[in-house]
C-alpha atoms as a PDB file:
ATOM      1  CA  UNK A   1       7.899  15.356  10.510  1.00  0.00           C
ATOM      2  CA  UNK A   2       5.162  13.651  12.976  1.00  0.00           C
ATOM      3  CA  UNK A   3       4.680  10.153  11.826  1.00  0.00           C
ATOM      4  CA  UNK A   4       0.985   9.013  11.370  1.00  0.00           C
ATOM      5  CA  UNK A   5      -0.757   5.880  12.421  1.00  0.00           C
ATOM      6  CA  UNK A   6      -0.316   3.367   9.783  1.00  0.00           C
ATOM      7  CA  UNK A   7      -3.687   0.995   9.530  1.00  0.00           C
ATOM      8  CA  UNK A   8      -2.239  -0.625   6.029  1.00  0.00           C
ATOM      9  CA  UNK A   9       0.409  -3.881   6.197  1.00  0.00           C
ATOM     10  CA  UNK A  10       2.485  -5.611   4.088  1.00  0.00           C
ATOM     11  CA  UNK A  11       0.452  -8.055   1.940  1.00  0.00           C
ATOM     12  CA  UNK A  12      -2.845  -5.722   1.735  1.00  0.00           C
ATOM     13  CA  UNK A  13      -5.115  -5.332  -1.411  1.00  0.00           C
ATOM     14  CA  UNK A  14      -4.893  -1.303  -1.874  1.00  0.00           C
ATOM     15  CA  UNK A  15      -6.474   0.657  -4.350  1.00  0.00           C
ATOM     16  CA  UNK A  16      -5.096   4.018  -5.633  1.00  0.00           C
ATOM     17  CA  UNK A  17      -7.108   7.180  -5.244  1.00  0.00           C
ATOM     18  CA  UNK A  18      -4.632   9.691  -6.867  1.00  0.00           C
ATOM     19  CA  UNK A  19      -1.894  10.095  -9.052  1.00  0.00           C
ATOM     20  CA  UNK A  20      -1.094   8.751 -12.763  1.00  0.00           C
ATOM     21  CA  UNK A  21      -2.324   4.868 -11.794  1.00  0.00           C
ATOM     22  CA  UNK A  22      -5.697   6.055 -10.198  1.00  0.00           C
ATOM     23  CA  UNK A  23      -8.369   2.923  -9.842  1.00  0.00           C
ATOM     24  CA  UNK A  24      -5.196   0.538 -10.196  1.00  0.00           C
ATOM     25  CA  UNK A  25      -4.993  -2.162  -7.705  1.00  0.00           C
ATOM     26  CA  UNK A  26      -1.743  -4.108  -6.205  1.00  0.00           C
ATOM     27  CA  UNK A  27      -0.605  -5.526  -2.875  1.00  0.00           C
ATOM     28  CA  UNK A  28       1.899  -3.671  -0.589  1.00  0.00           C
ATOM     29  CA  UNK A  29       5.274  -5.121  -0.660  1.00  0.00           C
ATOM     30  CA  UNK A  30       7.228  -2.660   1.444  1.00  0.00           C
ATOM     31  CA  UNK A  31       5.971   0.299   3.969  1.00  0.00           C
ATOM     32  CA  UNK A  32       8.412   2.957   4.528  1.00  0.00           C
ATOM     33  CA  UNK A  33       6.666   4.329   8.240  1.00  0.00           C
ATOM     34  CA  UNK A  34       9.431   7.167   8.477  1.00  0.00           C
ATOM     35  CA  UNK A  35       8.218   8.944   5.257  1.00  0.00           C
ATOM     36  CA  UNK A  36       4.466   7.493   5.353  1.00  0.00           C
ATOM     37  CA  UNK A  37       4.973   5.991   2.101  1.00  0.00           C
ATOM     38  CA  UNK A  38       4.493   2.209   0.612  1.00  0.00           C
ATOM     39  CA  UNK A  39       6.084   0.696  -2.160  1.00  0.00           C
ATOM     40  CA  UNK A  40       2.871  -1.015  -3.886  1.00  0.00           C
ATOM     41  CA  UNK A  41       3.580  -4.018  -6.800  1.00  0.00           C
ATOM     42  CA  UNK A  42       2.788  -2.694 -10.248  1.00  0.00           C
ATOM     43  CA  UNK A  43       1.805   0.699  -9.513  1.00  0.00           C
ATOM     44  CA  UNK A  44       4.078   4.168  -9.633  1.00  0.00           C
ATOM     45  CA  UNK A  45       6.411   2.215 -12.163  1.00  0.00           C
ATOM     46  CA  UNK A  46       9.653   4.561 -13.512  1.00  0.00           C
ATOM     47  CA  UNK A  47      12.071   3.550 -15.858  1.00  0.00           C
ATOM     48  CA  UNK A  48      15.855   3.925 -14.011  1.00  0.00           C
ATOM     49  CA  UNK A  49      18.840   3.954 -15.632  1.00  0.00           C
ATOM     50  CA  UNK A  50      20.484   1.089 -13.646  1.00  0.00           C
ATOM     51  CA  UNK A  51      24.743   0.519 -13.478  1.00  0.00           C
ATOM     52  CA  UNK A  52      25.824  -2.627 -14.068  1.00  0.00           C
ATOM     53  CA  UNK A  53      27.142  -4.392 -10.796  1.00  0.00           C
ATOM     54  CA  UNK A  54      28.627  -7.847  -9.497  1.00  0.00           C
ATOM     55  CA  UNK A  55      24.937  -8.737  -9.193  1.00  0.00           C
ATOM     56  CA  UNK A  56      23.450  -7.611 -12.123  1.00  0.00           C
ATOM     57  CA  UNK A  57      23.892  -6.003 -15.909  1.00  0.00           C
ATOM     58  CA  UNK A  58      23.224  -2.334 -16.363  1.00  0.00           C
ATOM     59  CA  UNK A  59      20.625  -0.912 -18.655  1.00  0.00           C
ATOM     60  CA  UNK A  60      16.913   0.505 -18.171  1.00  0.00           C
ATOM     61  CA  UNK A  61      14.768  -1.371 -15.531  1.00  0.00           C
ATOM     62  CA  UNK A  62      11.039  -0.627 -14.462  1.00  0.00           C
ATOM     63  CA  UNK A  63      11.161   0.223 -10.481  1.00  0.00           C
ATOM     64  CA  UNK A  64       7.915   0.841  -8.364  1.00  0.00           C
ATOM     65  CA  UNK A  65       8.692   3.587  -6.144  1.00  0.00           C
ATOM     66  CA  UNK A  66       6.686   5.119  -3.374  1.00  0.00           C
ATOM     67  CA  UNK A  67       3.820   6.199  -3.200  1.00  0.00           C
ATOM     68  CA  UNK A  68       1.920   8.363  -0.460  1.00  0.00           C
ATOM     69  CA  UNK A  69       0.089   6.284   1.725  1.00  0.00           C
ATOM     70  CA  UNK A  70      -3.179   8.901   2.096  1.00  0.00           C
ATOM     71  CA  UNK A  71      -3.286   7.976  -2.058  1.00  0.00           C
ATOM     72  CA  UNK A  72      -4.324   4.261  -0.762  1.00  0.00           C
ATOM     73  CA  UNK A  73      -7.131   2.846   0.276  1.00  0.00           C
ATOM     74  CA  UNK A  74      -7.980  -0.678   1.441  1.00  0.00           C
ATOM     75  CA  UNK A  75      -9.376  -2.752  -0.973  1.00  0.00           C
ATOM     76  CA  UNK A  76     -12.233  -4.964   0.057  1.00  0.00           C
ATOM     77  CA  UNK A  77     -13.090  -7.398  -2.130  1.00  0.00           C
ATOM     78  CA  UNK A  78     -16.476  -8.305  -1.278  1.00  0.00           C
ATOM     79  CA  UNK A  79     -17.530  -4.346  -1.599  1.00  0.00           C
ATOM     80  CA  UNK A  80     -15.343  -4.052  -4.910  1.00  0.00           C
ATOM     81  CA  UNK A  81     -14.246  -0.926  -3.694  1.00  0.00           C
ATOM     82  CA  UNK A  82     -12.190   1.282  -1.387  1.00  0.00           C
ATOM     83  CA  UNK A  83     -12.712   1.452   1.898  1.00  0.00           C
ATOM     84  CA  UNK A  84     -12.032   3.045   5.803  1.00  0.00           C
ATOM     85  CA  UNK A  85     -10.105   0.535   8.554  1.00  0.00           C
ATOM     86  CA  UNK A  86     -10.872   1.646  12.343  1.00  0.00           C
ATOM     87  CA  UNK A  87     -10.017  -0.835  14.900  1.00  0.00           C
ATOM     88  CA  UNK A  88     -11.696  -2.679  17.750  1.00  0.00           C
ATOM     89  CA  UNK A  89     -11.032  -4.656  20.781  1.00  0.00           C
ATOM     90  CA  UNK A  90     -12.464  -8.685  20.644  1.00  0.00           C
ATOM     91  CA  UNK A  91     -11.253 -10.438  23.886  1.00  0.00           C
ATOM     92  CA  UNK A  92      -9.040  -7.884  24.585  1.00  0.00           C
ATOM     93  CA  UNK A  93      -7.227  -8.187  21.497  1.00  0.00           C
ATOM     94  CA  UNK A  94      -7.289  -4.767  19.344  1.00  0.00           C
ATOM     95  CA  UNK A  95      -8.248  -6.185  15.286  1.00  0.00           C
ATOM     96  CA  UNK A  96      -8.714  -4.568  12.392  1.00  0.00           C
ATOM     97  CA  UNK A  97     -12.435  -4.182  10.576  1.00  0.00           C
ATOM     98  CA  UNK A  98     -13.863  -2.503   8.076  1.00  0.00           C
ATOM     99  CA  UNK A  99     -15.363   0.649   9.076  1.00  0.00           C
ATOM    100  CA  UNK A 100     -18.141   0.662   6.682  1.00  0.00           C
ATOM    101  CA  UNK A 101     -19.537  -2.944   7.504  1.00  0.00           C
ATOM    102  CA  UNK A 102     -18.343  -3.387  10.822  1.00  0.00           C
ATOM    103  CA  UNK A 103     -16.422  -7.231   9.703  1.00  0.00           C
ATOM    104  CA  UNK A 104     -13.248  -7.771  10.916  1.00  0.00           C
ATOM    105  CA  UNK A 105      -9.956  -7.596   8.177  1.00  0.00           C
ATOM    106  CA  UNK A 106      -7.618 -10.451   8.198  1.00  0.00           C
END
C-alpha cells in the first residue's frame, strides 16, 4: 500500500467529513502514517470488552479508534469551517498555510 503525504499533526483541530460523527470536532492524539489513519479524541468511540490486567480491571470501556485520514479536514477556527493545507517556502523554511486564505498554520 503507497503511503500518502500526511499534511495533519498531532495536536490539530480536525473536523469530520464522513462517517457516524460527521460535523464533530476533536484534536488528533495519535497518527498511524503506515495505514493513513489518526486516532482523533472523542470521535469513532466503540465500546470494547476489556480483560482485566495487572494494570487495570476488566469490563466495557469506550475506545476511539481510527479513523481514515481523507474523512478529516483541518479545522480553522477563524473560518469556522473545514479547510485545504498546501505548503510554502518563507526563508527557505517549507510551513504550512491555509490554502484558502493564503495565512500560515501554526
Amino acid at each position: 500500500m503507497m503511503s500518502q503525504k500526511i499534511k495533519l499533526r498531532k495536536g490539530d483541530e480536525v473536523l469530520v467529513l464522513a462517517g457516524k460523527d460527521k460535523g464533530k470536532k476533536g484534536k488528533i492524539i495519535k497518527i498511524l502514517p503506515k495505514v493513513n489513519k489518526a486516532i482523533v479524541s472523542d470521535i469513532n468511540k466503540v465500546k470494547k470488552n476489556q480483560k482485566p490486567d495487572n494494570n487495570q480491571a476488566g469490563g466495557i470501556v469506550d475506545k476511539e479508534m481510527p479513523i481514515q485520514l481523507s474523512n478529516l479536514a483541518f479545522f480553522d477556527s477563524v473560518l469556522n469551517k473545514g479547510i485545504k493545507i498546501g505548503y510554502k517556502f518563507i526563508k527557505e523554511k517549507k510551513v504550512r498555510i491555509n490554502r484558502k486564505s493564503g495565512k500560515e498554520i501554526k
